[in-house]
N, C-alpha and C. Protein backbone atom coordinates (compact mmCIF):
# COMPACT_ATOMS: atom_id res chain seq x y z
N UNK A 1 -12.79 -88.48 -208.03
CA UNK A 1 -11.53 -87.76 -207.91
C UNK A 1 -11.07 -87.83 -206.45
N UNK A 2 -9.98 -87.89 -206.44
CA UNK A 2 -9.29 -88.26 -205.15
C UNK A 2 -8.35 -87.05 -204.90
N UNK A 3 -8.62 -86.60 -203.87
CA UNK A 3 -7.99 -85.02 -203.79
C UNK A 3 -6.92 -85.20 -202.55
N UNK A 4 -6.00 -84.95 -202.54
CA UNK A 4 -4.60 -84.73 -201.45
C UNK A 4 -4.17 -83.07 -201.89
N UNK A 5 -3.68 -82.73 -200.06
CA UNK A 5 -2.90 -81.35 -200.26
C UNK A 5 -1.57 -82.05 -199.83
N UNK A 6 -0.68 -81.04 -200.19
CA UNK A 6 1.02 -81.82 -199.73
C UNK A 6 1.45 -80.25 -198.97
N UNK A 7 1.36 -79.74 -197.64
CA UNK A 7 2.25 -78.76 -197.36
C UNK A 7 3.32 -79.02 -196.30
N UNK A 8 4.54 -78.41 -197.34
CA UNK A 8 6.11 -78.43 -196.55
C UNK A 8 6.34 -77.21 -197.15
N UNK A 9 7.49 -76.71 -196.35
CA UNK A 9 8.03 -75.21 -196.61
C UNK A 9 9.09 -75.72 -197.71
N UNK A 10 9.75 -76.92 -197.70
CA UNK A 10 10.50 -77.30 -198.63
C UNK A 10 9.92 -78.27 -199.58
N UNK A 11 10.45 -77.18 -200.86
CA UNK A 11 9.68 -77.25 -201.91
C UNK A 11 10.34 -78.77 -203.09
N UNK A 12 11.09 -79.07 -202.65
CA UNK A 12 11.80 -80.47 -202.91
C UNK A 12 10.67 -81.70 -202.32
N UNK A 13 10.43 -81.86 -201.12
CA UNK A 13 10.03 -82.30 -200.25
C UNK A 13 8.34 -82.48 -200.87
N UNK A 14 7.83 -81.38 -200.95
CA UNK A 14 6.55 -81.43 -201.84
C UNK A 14 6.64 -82.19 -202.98
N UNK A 15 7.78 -81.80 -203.88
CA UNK A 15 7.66 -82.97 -205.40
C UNK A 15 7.49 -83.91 -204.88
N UNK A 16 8.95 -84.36 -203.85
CA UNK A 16 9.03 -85.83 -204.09
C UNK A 16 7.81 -86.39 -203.60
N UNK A 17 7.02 -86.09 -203.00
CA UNK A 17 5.44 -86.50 -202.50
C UNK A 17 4.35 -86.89 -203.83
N UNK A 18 4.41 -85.70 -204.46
CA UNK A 18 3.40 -85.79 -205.62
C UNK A 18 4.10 -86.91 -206.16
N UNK A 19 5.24 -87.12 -206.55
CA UNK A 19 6.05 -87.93 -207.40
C UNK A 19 5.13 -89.28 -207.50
N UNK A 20 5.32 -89.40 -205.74
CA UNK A 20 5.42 -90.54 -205.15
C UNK A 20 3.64 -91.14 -205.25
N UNK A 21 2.72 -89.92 -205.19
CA UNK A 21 1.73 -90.36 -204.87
C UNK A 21 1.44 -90.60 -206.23
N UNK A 22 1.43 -90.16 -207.57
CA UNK A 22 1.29 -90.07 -209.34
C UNK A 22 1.81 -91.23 -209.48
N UNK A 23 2.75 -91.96 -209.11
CA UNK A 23 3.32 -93.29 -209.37
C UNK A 23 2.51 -94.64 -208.98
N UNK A 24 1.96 -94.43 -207.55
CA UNK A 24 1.17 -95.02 -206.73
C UNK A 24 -0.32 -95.42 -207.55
N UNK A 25 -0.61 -93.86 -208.10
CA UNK A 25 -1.85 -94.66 -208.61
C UNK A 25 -2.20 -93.20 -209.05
N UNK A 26 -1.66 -92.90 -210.97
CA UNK A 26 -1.50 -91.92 -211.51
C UNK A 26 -2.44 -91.56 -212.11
N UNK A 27 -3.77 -92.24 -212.09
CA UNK A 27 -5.02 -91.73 -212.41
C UNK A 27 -6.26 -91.15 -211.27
N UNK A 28 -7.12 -90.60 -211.63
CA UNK A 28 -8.57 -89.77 -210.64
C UNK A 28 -7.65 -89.34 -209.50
N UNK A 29 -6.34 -88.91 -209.20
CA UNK A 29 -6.12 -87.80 -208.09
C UNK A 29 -5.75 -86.38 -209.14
N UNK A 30 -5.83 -85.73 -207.66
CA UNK A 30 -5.90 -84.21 -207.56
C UNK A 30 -4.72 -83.82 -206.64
N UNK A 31 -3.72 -83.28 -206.88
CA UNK A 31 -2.70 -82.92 -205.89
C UNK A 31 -2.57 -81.51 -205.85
N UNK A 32 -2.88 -80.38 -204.53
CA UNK A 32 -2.34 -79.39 -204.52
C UNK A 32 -1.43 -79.17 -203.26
N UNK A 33 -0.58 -77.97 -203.92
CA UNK A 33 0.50 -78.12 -203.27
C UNK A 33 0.69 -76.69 -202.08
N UNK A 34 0.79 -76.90 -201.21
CA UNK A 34 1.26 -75.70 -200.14
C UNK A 34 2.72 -75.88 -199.62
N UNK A 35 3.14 -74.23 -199.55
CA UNK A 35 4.64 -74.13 -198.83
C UNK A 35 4.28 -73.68 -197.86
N UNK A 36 3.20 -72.97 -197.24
CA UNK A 36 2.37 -72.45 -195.84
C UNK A 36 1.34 -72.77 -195.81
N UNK A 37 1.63 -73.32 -194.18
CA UNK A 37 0.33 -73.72 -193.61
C UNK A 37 -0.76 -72.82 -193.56
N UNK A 38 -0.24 -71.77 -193.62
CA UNK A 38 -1.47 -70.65 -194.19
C UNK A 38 -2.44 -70.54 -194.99
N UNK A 39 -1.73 -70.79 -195.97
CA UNK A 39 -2.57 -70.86 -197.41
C UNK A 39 -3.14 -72.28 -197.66
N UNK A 40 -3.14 -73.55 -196.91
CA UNK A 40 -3.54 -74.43 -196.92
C UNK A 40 -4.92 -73.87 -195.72
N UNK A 41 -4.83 -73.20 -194.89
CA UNK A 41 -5.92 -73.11 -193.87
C UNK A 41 -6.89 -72.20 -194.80
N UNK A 42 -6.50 -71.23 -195.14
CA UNK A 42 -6.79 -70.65 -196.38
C UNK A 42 -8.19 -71.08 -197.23
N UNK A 43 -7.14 -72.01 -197.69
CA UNK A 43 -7.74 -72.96 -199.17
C UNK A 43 -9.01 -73.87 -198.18
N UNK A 44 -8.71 -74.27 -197.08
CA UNK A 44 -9.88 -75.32 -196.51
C UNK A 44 -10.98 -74.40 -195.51
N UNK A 45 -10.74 -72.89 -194.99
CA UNK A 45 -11.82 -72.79 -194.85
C UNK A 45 -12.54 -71.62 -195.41
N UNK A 46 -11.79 -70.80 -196.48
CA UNK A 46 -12.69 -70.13 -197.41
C UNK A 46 -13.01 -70.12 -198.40
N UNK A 47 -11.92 -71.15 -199.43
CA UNK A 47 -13.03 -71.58 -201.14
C UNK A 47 -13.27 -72.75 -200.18
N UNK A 48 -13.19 -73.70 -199.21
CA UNK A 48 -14.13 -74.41 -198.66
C UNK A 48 -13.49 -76.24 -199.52
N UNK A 49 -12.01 -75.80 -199.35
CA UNK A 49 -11.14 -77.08 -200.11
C UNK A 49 -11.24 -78.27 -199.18
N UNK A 50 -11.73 -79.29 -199.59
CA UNK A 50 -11.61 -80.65 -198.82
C UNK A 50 -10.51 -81.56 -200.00
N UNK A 51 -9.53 -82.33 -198.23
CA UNK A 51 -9.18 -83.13 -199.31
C UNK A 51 -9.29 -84.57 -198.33
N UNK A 52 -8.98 -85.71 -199.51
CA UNK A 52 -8.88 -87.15 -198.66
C UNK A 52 -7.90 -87.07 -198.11
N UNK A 53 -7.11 -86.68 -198.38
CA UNK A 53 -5.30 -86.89 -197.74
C UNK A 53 -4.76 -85.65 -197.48
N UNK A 54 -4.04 -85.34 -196.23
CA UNK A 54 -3.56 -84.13 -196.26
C UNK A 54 -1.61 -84.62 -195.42
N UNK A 55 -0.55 -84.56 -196.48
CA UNK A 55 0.30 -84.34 -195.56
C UNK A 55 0.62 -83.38 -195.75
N UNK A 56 1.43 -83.23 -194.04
CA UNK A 56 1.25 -81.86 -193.90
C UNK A 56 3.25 -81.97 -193.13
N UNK A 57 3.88 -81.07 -192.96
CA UNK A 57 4.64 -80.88 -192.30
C UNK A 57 4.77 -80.44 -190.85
N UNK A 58 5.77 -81.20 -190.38
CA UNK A 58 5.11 -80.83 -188.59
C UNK A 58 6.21 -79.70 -188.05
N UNK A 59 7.05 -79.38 -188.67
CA UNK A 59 7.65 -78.10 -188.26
C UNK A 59 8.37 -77.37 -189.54
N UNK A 60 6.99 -76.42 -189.80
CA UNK A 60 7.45 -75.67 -190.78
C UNK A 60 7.89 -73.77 -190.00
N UNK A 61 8.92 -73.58 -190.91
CA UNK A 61 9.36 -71.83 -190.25
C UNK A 61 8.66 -71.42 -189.41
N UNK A 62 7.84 -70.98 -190.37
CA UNK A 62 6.69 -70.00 -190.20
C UNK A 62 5.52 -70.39 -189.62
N UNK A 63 5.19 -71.36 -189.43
CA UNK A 63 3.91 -71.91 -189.20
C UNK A 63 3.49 -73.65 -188.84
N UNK A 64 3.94 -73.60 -187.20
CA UNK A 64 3.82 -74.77 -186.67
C UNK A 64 2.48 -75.21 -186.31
N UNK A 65 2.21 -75.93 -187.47
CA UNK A 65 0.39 -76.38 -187.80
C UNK A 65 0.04 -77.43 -186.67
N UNK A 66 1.19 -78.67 -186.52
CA UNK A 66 1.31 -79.69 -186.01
C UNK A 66 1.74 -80.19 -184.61
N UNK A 67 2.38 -78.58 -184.05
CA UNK A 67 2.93 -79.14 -182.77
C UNK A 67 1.76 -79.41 -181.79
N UNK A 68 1.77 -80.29 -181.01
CA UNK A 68 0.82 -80.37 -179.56
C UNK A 68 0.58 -78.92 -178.78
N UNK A 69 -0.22 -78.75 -178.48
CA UNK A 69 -0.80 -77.63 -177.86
C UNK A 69 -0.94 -78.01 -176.44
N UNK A 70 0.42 -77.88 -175.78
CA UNK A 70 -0.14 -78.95 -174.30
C UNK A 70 0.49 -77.71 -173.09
N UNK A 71 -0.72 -77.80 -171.89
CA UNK A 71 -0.29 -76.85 -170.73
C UNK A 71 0.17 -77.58 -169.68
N UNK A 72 1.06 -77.36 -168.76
CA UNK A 72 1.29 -78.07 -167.63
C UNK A 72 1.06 -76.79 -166.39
């Protein structure tokens, strides 16, 4: 089983992903879906969710998972 998470705050944006990845190769995956990066941090470090693939969104509302963390 081949496991991917998809989190975007836009929930359009998530289908068209699964869409895309079920088309690609619509057998042995696992797709779950996050609208917060929360509940994706959530899902990976307390039921202890691994996946092969994770896209993720790099500027969501609520919760900028992705930006650089940089000091000058």
């Amino acid at each position: 089983m081949f496991k991917i998470a998809i989190c975007d705050d836009n929930v359009e944006v998530c289908n068209t992903i699964e869409d895309f990845v079920y088309e690609i190769r619509p057998n042995n995956i696992e797709c779950d879906i996050y609208q917060d990066g929360k509940e994706l941090v959530y899902a990976y470090e307390k039921n202890k969710e691994r996946y092969d693939i994770i896209f993720l969104d790099i500027e969501m509302n609520e919760f900028l998972s992705a930006r650089p963390q940089v000091s000058c």
